[in-house]
Structure formats: structure tokens, C-alpha cells
Protein backbone atom coordinates (compact mmCIF):
# COMPACT_ATOMS: atom_id res chain seq x y z
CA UNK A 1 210.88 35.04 126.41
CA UNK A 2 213.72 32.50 126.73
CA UNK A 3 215.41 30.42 123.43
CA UNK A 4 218.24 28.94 125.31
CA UNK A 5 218.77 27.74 128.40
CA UNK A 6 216.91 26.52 131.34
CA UNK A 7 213.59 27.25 132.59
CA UNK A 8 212.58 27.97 135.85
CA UNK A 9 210.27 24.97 137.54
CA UNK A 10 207.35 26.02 139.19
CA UNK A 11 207.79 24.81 142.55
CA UNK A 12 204.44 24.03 144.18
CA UNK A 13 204.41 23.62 148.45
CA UNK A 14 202.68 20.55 148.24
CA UNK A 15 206.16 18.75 146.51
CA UNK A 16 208.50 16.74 148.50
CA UNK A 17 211.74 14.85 148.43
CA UNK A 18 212.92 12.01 150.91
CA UNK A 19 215.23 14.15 153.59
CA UNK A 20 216.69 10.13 154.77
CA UNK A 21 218.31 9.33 151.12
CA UNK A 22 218.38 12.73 149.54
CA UNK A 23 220.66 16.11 150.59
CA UNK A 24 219.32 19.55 149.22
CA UNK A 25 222.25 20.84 147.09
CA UNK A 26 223.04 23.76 145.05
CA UNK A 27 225.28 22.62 142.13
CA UNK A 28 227.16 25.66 140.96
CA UNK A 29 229.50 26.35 137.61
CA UNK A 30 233.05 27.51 137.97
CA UNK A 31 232.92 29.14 134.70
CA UNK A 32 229.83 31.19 134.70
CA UNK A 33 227.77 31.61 138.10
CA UNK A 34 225.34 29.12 136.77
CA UNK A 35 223.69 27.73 140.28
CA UNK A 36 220.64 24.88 140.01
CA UNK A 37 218.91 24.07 142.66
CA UNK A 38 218.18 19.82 143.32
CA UNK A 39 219.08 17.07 145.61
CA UNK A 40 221.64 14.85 145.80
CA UNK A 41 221.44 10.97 146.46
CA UNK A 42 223.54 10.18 149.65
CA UNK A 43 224.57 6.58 148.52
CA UNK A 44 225.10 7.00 144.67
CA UNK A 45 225.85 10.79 144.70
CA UNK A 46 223.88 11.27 141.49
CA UNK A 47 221.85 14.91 141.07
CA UNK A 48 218.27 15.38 140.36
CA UNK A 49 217.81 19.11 138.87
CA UNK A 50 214.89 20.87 140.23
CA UNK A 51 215.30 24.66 138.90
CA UNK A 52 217.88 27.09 137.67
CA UNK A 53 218.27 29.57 140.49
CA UNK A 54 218.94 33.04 139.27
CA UNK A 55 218.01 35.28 141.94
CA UNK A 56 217.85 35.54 146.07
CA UNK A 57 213.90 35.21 145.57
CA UNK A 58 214.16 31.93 143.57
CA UNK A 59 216.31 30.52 146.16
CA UNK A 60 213.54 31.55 148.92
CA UNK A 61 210.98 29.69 146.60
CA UNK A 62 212.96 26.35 146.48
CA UNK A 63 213.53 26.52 150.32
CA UNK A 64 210.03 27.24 151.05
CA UNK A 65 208.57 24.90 148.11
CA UNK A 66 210.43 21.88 150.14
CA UNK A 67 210.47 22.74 153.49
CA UNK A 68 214.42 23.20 153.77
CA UNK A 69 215.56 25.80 156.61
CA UNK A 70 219.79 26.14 157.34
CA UNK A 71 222.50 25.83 155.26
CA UNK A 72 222.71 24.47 151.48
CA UNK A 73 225.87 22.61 150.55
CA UNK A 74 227.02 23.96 147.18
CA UNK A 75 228.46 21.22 144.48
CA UNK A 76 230.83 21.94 141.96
């Protein structure tokens, strides 16, 4: 059970995000490790959170929940 901090999104194969305005990121903390998972508008730059990514298995389920294969750029 979790009191603080952020819960894991399910993230169902049938979601999608729009690959011509939108990167996949990974915005990561300097401080503490934290890394969440969302996309980045390429025009405005702002970040949409999708889920907290805590393990090499979440990361799998936010790559195959969207469809993303190669390399995610990491934001600080």
C-alpha cells in the first residue's frame, strides 16, 4: 500500500499519443533517481506525465502500451 507518492498508471495497448507533435520522454530527478515516463510537446516543450517508472519491467510496459521501439530521450 502506498501514502505518498505517485501511482503507477495502468497502461492499456489500446492508448495512444500523436508521434507528429509529441516526443516520448523520460523526465528524470537529479536528486533522487525519480524517472516518469510521458511525452513531451515538440512546439511548447510542456510534459504530460503518464507513470512513475520504477523498474526495467515498467519501462517495457510503457514502450509496449504505446508502441515506442529505440531510444528514449531522458529530461532533466
Amino acid at each position: 500500500m502506498l501514502f505518498f507518492g505517485k501511482k503507477n498508471k495502468d497502461v492499456s495497448p489500446g492508448q495512444s499519443y500523436d508521434a507528429g507533435t509529441q516526443t516520448p520522454v523520460l523526465r528524470c530527478s537529479i536528486c533522487n533517481g525519480e524517472q516518469v515516463a510521458g511525452f513531451q510537446d515538440r512546439e511548447t516543450k510542456a510534459f504530460t506525465e503518464v507513470m512513475l517508472i520504477r523498474s526495467s519491467e515498467d519501462l517495457e510496459a510503457f514502450r509496449k502500451g504505446y508502441g515506442i521501439t529505440g531510444e528514449i530521450k531522458k529530461i532533466y
